[in-house]
PDB file of N, CA and C in Angstrom:
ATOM      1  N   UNK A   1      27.321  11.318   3.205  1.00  0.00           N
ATOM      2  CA  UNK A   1      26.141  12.137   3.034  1.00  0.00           C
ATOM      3  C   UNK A   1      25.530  11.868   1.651  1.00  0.00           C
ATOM      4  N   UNK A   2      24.053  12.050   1.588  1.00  0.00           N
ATOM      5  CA  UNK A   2      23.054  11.412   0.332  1.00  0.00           C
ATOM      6  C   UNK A   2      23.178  12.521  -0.135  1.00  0.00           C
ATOM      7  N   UNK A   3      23.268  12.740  -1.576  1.00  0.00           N
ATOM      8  CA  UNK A   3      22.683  13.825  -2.753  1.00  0.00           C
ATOM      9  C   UNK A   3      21.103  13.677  -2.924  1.00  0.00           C
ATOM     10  N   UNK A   4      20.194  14.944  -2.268  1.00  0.00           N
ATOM     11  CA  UNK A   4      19.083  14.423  -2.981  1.00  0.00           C
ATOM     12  C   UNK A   4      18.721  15.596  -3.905  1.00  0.00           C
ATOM     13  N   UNK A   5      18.518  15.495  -5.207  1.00  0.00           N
ATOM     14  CA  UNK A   5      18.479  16.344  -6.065  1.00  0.00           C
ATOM     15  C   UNK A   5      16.993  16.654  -6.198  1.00  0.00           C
ATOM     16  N   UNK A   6      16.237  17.701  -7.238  1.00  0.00           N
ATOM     17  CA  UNK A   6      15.255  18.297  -6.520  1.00  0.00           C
ATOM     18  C   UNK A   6      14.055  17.673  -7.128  1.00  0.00           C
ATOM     19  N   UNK A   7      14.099  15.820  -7.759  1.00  0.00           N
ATOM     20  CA  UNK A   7      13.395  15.369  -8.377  1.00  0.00           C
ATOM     21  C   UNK A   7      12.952  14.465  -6.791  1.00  0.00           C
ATOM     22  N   UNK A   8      13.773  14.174  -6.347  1.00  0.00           N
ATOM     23  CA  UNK A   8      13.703  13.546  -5.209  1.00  0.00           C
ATOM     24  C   UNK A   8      13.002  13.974  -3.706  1.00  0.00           C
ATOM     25  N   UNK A   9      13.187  15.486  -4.127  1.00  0.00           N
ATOM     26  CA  UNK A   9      13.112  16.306  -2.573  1.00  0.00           C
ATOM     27  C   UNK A   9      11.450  16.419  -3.012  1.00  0.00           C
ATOM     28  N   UNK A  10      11.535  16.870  -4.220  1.00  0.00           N
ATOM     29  CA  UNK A  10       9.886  16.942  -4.845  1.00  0.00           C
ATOM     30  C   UNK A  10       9.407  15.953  -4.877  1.00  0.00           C
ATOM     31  N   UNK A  11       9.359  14.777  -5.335  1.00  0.00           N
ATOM     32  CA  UNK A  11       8.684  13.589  -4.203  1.00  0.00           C
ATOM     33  C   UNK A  11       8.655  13.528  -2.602  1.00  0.00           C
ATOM     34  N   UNK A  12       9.187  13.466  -2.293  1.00  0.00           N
ATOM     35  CA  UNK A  12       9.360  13.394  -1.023  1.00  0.00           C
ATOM     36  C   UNK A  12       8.291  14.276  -0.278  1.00  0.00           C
ATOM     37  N   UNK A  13       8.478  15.558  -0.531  1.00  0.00           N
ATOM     38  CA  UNK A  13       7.219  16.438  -0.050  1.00  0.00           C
ATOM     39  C   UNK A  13       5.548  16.012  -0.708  1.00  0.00           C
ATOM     40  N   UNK A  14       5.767  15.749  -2.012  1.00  0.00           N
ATOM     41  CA  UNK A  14       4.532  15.591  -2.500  1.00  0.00           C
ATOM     42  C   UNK A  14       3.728  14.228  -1.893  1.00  0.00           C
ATOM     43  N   UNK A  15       4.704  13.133  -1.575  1.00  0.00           N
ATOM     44  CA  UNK A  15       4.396  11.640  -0.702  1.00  0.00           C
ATOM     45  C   UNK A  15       4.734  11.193   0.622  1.00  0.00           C
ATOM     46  N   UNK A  16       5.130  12.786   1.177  1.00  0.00           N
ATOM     47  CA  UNK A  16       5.054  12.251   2.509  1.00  0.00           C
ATOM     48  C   UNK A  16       4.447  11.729   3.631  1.00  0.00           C
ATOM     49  N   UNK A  17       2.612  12.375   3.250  1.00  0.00           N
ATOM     50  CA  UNK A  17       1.639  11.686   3.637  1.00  0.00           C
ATOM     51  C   UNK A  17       1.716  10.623   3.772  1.00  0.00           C
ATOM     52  N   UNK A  18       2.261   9.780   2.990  1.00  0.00           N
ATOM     53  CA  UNK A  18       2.529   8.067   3.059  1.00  0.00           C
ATOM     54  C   UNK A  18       2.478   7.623   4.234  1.00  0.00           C
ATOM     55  N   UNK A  19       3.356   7.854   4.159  1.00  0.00           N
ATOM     56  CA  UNK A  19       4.538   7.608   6.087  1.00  0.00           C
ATOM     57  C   UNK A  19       3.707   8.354   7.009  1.00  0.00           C
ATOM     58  N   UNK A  20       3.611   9.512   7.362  1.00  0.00           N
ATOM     59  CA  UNK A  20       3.610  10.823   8.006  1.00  0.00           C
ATOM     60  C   UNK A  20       2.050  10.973   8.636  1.00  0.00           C
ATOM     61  N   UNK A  21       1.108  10.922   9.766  1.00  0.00           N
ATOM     62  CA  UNK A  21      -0.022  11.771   9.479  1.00  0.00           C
ATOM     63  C   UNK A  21       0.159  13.376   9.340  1.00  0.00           C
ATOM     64  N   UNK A  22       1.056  13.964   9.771  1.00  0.00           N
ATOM     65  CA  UNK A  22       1.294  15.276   9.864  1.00  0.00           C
ATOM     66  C   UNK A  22       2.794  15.285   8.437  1.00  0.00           C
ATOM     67  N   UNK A  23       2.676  16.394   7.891  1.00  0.00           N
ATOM     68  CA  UNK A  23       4.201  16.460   6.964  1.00  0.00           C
ATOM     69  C   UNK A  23       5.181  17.122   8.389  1.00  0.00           C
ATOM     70  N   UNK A  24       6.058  16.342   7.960  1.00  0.00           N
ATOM     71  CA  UNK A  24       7.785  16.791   8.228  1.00  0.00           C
ATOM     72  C   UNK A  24       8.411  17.310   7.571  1.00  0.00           C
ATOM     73  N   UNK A  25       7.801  18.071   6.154  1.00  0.00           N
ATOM     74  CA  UNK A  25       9.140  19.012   5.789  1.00  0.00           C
ATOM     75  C   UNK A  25       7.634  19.613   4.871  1.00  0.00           C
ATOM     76  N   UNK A  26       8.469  20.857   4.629  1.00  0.00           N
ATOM     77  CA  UNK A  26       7.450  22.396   3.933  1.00  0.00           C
ATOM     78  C   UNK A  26       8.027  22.671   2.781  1.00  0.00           C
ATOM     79  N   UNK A  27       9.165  22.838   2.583  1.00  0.00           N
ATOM     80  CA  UNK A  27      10.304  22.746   1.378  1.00  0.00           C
ATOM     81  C   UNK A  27      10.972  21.840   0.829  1.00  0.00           C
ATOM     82  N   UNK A  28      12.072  22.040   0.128  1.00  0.00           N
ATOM     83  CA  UNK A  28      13.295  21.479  -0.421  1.00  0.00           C
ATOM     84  C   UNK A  28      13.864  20.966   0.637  1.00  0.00           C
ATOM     85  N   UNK A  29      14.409  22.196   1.641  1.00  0.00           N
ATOM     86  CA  UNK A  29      15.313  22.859   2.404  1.00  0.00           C
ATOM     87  C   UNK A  29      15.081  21.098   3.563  1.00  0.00           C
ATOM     88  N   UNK A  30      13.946  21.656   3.764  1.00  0.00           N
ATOM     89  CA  UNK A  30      13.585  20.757   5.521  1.00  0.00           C
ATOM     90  C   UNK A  30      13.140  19.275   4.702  1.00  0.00           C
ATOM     91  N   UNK A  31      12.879  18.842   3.775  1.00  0.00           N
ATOM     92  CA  UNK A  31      13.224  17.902   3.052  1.00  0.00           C
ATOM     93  C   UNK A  31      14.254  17.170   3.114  1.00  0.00           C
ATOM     94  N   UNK A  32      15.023  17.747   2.608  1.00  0.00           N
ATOM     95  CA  UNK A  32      16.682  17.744   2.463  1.00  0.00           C
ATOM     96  C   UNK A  32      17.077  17.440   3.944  1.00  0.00           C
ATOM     97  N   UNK A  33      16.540  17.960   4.775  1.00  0.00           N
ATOM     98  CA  UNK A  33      17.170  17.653   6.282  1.00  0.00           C
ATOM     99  C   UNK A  33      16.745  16.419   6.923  1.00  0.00           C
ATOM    100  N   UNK A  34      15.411  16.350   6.571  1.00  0.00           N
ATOM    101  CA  UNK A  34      14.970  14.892   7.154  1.00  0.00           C
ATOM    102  C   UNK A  34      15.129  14.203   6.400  1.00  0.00           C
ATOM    103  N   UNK A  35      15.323  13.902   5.251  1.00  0.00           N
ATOM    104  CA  UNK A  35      15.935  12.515   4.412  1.00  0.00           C
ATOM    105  C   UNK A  35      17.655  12.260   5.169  1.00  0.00           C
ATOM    106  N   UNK A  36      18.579  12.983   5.176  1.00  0.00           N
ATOM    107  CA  UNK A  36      19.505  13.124   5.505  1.00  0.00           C
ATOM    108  C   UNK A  36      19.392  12.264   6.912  1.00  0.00           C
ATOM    109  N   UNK A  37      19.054  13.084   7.418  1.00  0.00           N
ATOM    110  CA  UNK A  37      18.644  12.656   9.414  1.00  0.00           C
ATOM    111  C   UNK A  37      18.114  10.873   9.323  1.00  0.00           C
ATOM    112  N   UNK A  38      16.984  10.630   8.563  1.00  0.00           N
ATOM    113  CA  UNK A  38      16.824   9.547   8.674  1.00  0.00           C
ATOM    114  C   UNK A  38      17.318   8.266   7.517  1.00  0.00           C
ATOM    115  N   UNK A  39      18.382   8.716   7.196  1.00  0.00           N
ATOM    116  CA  UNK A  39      19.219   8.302   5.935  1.00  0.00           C
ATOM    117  C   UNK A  39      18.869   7.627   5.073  1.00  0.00           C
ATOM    118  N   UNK A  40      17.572   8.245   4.755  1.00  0.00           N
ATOM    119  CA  UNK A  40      16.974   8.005   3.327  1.00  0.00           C
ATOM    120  C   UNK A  40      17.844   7.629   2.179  1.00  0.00           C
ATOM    121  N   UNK A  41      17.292   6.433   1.435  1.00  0.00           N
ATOM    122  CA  UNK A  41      18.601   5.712   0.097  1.00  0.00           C
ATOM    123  C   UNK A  41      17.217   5.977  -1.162  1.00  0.00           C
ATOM    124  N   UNK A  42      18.356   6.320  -2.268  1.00  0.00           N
ATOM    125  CA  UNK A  42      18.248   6.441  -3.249  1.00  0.00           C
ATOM    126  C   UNK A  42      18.400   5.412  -3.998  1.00  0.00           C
ATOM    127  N   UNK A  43      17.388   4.744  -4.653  1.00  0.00           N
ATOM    128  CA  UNK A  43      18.033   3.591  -5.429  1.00  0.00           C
ATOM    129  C   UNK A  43      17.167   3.625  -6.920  1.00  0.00           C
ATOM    130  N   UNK A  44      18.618   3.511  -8.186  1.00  0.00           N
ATOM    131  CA  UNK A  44      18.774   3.269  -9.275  1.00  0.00           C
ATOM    132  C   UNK A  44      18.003   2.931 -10.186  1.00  0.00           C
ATOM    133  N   UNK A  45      17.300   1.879  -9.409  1.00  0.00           N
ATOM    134  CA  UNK A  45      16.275   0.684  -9.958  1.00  0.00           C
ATOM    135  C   UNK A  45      15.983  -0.211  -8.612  1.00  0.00           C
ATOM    136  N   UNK A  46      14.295  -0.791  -9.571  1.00  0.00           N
ATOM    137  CA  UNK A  46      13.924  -2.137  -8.910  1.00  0.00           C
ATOM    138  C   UNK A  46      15.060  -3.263  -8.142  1.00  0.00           C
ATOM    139  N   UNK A  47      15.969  -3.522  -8.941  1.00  0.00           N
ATOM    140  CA  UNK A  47      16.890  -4.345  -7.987  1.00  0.00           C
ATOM    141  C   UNK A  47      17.616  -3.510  -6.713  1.00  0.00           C
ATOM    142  N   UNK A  48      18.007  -2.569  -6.991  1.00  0.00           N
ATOM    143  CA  UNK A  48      19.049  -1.892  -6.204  1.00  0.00           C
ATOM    144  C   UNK A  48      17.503  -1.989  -5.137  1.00  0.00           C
ATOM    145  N   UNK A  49      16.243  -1.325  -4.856  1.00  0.00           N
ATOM    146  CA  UNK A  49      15.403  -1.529  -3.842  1.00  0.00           C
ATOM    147  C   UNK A  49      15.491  -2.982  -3.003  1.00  0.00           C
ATOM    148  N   UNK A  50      15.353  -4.285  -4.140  1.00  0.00           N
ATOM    149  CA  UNK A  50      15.132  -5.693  -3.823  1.00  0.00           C
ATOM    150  C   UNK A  50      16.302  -5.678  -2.704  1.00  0.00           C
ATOM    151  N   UNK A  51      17.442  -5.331  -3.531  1.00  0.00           N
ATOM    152  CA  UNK A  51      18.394  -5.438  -2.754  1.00  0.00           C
ATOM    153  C   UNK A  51      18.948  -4.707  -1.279  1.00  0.00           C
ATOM    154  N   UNK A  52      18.223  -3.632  -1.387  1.00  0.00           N
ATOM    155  CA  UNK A  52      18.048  -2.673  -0.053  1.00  0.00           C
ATOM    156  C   UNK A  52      17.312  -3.012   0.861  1.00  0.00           C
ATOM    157  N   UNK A  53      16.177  -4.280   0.504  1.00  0.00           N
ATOM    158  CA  UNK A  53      15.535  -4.788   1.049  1.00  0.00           C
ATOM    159  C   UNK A  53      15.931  -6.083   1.760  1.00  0.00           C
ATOM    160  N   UNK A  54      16.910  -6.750   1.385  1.00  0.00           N
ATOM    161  CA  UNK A  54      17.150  -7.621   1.411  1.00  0.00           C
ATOM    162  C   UNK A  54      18.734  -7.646   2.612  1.00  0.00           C
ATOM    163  N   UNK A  55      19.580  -6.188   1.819  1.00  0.00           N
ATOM    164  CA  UNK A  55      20.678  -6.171   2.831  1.00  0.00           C
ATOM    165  C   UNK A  55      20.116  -5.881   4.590  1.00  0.00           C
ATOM    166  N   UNK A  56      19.063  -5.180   4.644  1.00  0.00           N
ATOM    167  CA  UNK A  56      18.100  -4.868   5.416  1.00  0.00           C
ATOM    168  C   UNK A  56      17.213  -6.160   6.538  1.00  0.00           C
ATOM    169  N   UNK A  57      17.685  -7.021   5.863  1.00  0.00           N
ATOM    170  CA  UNK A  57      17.198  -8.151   6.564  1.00  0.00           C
ATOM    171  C   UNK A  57      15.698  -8.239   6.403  1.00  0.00           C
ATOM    172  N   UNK A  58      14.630  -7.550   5.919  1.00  0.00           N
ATOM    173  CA  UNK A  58      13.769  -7.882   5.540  1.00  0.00           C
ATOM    174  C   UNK A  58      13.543  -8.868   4.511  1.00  0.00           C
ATOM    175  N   UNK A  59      12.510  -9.645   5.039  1.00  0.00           N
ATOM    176  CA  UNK A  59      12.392 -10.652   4.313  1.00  0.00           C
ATOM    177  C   UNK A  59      11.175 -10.576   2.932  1.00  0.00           C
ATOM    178  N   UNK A  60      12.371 -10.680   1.331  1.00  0.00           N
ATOM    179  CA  UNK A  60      11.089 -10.717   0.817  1.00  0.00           C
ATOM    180  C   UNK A  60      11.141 -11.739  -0.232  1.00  0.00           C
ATOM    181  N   UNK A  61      10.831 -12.986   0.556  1.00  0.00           N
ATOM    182  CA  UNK A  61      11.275 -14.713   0.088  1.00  0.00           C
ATOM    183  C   UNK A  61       9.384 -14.531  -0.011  1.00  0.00           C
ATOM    184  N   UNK A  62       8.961 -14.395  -1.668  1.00  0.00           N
ATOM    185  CA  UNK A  62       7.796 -14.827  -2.241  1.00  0.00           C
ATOM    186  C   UNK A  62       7.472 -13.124  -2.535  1.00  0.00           C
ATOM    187  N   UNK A  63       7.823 -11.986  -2.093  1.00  0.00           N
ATOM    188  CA  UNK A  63       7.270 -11.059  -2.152  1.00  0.00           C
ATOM    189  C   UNK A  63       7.653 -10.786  -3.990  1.00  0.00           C
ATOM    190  N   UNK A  64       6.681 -10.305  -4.735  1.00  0.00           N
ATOM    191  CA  UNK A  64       6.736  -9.866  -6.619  1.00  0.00           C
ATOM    192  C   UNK A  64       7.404  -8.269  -5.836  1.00  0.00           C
ATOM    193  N   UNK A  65       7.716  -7.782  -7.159  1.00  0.00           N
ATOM    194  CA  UNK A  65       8.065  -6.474  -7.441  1.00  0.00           C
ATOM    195  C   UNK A  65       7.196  -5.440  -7.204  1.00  0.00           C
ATOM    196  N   UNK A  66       5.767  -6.100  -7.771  1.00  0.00           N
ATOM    197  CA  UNK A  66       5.324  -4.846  -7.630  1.00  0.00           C
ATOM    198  C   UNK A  66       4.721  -4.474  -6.247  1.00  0.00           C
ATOM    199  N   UNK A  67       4.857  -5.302  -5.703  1.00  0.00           N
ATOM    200  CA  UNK A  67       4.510  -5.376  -3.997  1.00  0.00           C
ATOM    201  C   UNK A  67       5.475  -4.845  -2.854  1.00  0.00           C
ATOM    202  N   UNK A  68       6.391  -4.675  -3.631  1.00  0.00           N
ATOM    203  CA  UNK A  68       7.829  -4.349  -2.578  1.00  0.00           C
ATOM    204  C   UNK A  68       7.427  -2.723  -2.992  1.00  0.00           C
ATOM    205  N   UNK A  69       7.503  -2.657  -4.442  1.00  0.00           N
ATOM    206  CA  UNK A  69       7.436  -1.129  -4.997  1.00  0.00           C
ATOM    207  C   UNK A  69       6.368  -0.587  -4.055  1.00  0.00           C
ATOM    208  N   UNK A  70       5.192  -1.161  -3.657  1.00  0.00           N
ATOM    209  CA  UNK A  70       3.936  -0.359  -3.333  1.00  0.00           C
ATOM    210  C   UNK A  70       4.149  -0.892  -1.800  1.00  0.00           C
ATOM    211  N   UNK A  71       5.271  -0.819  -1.027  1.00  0.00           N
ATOM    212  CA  UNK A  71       5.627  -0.465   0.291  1.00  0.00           C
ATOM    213  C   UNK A  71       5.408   1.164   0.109  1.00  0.00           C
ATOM    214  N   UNK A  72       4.583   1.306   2.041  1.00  0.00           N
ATOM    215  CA  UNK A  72       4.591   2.503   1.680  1.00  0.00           C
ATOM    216  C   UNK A  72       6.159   2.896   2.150  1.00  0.00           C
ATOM    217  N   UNK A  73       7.293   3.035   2.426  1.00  0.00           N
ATOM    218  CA  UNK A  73       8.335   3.734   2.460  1.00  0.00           C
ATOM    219  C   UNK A  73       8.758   3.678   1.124  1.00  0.00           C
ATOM    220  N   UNK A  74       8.340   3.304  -0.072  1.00  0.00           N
ATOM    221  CA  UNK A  74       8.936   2.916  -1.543  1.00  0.00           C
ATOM    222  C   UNK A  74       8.239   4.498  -2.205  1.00  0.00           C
ATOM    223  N   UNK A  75       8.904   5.283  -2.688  1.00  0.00           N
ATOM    224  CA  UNK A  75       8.390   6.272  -3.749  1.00  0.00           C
ATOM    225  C   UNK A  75       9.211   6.155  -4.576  1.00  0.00           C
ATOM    226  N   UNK A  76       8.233   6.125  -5.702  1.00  0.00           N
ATOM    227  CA  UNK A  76       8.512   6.440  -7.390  1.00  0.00           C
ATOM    228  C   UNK A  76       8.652   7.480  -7.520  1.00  0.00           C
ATOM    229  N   UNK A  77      10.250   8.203  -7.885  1.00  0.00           N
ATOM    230  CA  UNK A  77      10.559   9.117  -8.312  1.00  0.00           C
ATOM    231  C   UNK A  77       9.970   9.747  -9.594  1.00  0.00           C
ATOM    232  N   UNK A  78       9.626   9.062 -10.174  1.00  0.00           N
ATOM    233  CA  UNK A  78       9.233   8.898 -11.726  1.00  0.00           C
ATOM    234  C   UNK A  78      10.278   9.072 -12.824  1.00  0.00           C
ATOM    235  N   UNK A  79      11.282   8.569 -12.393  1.00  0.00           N
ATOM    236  CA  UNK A  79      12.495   8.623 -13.628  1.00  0.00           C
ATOM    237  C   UNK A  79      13.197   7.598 -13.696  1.00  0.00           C
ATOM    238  N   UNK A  80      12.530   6.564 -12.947  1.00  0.00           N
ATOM    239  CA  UNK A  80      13.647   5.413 -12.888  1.00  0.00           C
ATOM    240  C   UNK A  80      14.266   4.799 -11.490  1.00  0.00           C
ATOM    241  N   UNK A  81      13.809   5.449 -10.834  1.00  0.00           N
ATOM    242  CA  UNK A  81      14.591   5.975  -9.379  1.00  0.00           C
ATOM    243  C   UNK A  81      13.279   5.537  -8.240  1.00  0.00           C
ATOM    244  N   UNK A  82      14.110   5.441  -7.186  1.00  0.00           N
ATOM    245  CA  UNK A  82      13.398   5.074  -6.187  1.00  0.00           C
ATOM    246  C   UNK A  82      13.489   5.662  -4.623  1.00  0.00           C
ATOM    247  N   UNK A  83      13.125   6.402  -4.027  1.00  0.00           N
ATOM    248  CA  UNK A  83      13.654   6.588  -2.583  1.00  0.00           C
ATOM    249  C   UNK A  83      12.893   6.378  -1.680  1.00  0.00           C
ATOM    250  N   UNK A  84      13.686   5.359  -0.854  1.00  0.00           N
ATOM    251  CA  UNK A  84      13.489   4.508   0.325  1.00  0.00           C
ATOM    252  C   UNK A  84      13.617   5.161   1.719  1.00  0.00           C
ATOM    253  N   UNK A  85      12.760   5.547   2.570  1.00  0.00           N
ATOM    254  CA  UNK A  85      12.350   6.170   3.453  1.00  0.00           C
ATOM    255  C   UNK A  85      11.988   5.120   4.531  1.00  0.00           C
ATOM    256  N   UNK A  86      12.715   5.339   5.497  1.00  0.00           N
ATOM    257  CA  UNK A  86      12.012   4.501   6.782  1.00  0.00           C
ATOM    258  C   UNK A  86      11.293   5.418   8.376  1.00  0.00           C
ATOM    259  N   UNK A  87      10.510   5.250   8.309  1.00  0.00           N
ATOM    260  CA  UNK A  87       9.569   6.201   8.833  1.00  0.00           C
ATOM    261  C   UNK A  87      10.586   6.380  10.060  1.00  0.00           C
TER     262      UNK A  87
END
């Protein structure tokens, strides 16, 4: 099971539009449930993503950084952090 702490859950609600035409979560709470459910990853840094991307079998042979980052399942936590959402 993922820890998502409430820097994360607060993205998540604030960018769910991304993904979503309608939101899937109202809170923390139902946040917390659908990251879980669709086993949303937390990653560290830029590599740990590359690399989530990559264990993933997506291919990103020519893709830059900042192009992977501005996937929309990619949110900037704003601390360093990244969580990876697959619709």
């Amino acid at each position: 099971m993922h820890e998502y702490d409430d820097a994360v859950l607060a993205c998540f609600l604030k960018n769910q539009g991304r993904l979503f035409p309608e939101p899937v979560a109202g809170n923390p709470e139902e946040a917390e449930a659908f990251l879980e459910e669709c086993m949303a990853v937390v990653a560290a840094s830029v590599r740990e993503v590359l690399e989530y991307f990559e264990e993933a079998g997506i291919d990103t042979e020519g893709a830059d950084e900042e192009s992977i980052l501005e996937a929309d399942e990619v949110f900037d936590i704003g601390d360093g952090r990244y969580l990876i959402v697959e619709g």
